[in-house]
Protein backbone atom coordinates (compact mmCIF):
# COMPACT_ATOMS: atom_id res chain seq x y z
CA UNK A 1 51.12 -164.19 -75.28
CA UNK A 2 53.38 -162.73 -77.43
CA UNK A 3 56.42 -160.46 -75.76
CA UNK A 4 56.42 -156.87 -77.62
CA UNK A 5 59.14 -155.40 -75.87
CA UNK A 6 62.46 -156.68 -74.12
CA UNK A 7 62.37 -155.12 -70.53
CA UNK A 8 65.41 -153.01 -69.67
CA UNK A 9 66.63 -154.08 -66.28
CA UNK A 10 68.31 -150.80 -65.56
CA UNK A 11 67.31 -147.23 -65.28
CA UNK A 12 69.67 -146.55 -68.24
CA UNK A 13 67.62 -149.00 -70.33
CA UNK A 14 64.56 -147.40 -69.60
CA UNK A 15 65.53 -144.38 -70.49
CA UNK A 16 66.62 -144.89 -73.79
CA UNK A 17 63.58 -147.18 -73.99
CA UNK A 18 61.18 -144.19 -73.31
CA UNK A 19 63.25 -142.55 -75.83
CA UNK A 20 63.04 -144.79 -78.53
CA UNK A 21 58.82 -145.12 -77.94
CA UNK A 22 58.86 -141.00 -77.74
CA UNK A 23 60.92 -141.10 -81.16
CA UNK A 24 58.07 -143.68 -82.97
CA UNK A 25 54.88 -141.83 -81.42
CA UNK A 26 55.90 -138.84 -82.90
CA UNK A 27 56.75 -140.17 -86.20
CA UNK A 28 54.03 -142.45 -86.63
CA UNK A 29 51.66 -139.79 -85.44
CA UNK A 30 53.18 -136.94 -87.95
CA UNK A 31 54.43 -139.50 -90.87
CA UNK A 32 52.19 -142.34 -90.62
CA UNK A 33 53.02 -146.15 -89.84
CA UNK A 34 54.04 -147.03 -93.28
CA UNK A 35 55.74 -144.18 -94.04
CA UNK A 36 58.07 -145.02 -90.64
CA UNK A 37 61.81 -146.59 -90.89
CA UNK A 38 63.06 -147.93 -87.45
CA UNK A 39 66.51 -145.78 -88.85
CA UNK A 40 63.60 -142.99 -88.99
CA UNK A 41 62.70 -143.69 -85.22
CA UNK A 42 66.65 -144.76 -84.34
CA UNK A 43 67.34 -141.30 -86.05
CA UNK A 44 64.85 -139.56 -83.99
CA UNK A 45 65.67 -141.40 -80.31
CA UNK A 46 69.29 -140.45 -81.14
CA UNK A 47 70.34 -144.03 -80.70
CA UNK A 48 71.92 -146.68 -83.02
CA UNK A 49 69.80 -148.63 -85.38
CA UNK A 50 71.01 -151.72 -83.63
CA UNK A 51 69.91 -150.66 -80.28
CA UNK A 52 66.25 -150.03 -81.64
CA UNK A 53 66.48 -154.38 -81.67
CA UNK A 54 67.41 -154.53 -78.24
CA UNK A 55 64.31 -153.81 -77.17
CA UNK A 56 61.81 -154.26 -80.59
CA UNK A 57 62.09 -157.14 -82.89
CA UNK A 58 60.55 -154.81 -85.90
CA UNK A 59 58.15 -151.86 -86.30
CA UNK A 60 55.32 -153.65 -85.81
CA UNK A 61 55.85 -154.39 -82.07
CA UNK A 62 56.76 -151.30 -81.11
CA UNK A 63 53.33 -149.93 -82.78
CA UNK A 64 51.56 -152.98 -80.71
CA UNK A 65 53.34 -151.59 -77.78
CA UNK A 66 52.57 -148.15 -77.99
CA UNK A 67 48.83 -148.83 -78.40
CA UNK A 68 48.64 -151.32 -75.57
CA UNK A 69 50.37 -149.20 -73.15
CA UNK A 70 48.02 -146.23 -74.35
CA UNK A 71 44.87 -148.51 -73.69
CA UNK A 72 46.15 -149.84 -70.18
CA UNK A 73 47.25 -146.23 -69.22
CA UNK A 74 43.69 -144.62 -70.44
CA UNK A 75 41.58 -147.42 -68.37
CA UNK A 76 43.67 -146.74 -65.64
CA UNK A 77 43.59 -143.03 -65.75
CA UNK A 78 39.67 -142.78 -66.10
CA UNK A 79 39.57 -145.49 -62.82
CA UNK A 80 41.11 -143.41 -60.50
CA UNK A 81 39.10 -139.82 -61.67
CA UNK A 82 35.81 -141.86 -61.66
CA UNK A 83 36.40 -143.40 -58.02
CA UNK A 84 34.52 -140.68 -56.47
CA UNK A 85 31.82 -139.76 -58.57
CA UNK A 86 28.86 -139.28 -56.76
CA UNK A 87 26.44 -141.48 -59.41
CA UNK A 88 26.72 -143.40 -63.27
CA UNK A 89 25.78 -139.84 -64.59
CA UNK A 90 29.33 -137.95 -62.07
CA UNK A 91 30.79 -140.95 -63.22
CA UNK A 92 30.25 -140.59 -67.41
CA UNK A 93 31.13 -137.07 -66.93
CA UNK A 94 33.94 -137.66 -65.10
CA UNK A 95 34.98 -140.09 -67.11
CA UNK A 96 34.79 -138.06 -70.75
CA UNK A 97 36.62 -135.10 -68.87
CA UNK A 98 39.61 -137.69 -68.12
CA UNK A 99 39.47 -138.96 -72.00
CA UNK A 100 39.52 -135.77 -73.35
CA UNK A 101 42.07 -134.59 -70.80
CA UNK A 102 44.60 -137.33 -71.29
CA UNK A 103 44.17 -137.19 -75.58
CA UNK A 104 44.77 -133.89 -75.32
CA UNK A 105 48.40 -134.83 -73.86
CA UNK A 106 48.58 -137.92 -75.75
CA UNK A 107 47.38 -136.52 -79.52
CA UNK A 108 50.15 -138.59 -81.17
CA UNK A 109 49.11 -141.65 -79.45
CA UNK A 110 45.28 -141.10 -80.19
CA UNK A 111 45.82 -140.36 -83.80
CA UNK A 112 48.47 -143.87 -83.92
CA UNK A 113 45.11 -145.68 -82.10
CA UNK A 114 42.95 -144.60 -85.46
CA UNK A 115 45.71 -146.09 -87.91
CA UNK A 116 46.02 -149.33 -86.42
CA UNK A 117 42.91 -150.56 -88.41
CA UNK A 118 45.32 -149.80 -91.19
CA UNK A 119 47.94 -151.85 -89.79
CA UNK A 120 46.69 -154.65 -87.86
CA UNK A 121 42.46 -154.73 -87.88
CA UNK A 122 42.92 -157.43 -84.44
CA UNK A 123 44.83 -154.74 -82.67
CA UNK A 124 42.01 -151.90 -83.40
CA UNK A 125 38.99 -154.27 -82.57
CA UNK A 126 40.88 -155.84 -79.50
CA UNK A 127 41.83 -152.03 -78.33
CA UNK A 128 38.06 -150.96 -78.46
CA UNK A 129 36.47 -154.52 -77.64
CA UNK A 130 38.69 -153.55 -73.86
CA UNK A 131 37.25 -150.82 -73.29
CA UNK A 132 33.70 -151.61 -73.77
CA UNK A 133 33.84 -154.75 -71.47
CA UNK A 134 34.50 -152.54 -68.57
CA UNK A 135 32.11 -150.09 -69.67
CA UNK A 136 29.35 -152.95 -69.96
CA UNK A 137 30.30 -153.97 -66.38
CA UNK A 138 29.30 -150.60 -65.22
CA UNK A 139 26.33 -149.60 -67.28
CA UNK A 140 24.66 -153.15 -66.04
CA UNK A 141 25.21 -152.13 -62.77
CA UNK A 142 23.71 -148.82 -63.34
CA UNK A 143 20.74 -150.71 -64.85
CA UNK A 144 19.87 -152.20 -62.11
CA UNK A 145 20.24 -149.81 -59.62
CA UNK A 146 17.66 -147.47 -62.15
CA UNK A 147 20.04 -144.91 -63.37
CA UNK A 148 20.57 -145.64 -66.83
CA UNK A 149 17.82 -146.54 -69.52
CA UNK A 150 17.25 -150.54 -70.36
CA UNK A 151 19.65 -150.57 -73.86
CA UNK A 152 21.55 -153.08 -74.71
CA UNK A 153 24.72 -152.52 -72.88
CA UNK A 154 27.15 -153.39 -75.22
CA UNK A 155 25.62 -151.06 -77.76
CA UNK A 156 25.56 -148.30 -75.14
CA UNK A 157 29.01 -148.65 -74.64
CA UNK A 158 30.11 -148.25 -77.91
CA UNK A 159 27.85 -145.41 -78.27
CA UNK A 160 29.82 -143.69 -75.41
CA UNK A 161 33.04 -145.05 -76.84
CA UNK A 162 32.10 -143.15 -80.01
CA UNK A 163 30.79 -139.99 -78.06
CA UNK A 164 34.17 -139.32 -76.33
CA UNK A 165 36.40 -140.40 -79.67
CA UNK A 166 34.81 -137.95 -82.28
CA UNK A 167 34.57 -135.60 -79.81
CA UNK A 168 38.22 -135.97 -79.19
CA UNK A 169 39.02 -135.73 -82.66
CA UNK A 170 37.26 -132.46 -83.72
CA UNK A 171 38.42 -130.44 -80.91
CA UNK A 172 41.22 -131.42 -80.25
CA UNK A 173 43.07 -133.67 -83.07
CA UNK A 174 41.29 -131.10 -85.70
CA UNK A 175 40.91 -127.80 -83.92
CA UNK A 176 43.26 -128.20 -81.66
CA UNK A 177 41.71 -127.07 -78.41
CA UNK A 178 42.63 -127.66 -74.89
CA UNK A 179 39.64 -126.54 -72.83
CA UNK A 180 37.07 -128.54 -72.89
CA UNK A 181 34.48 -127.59 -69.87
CA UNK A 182 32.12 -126.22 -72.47
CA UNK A 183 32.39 -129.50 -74.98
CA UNK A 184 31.87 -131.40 -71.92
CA UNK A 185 28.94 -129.71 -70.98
CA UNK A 186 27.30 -129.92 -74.35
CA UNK A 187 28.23 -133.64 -74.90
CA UNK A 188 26.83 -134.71 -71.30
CA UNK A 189 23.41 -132.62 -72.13
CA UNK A 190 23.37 -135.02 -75.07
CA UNK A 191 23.95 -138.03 -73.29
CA UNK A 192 21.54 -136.98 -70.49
CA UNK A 193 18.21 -135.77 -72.94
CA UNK A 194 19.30 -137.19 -75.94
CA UNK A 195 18.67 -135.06 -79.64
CA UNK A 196 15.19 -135.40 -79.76
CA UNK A 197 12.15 -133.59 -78.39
């Protein structure tokens, strides 16, 4: 596996680490990857250009890095609010309320997730192909236990994957919103009856 990032070994390191990943989420998210210098992120971490190398070997890794953190942080975010959800149902809600939650503090990083099939198409797929094998694992088992409809699993999941991501990006990467009990409420009436009468 390829190494993204050289690991600081003291707390110094990792502070001007966290630094220099602050610096290139914001400028990817407001400029764009292409439109990003490393001397733009240097620049922006208030560190030397040479230091950037320490820890990246170019832009690209640092953009891998950013993205897999964000992935590994997400799945790890919606595990712990979904532990005690009562059913599948607690749990989707639950789950949607944690996405929409942690975008909300994380806008740069959701809107650098959308232009990695820009910059590297294996990065995007991989980043969403994650997420929906742990969702499959879960909507099997609520198959079998009768509390989710018999549909293909892995198109479920990306159905719910795409739920939770547009519903992310209108109201809160294009209107800007931060409460979200009433989206909520209105996307998990869809997902319960569906559009149709």
């Amino acid at each position: 596996m390829e190494e993204l990032v050289k690991e600081p070994k003291t707390k110094r390191g990792l502070e001007t680490l966290d630094k220099i990943c602050k610096a290139a989420e914001e400028l990817f998210s407001e400029k764009g990857y292409y439109d990003t210098g490393i001397i733009d992120i240097a620049s922006r971490a208030g560190v030397a250009q040479g230091t950037f190398y320490i820890y990246f070997s170019d832009k690209k890794n640092i953009f891998k890095y950013l993205i897999k953190n964000l992935g590994q942080e997400l799945r790890k975010n919606i595990k712990t609010n979904t532990k005690q959800s009562r059913d599948r149902y607690d749990e989707e809600f639950l789950g949607i309320r944690t996405f929409l939650n942690f975008v909300g503090n994380h806008i740069g990083l959701f809107k650098i997730v959308w232009q990695a099939q820009f910059v590297d198409m294996e990065l995007f797929k991989e980043y969403y192909e994650s997420f929906s094998k742990g969702y499959v694992k879960g909507i099997i088992q609520a198959q079998l236990k009768g509390e989710m409809n018999d549909i293909d699993p892995v198109v479920l999941s990306y159905c719910l994957i795409g739920i939770a991501n547009f519903t992310a990006l209108k109201f809160i990467a294009f209107d800007g919103n931060d409460n979200y009990d009433e989206v909520i409420g209105e996307v998990m009436k869809f997902v319960k009856n569906g559009a149709f009468k």
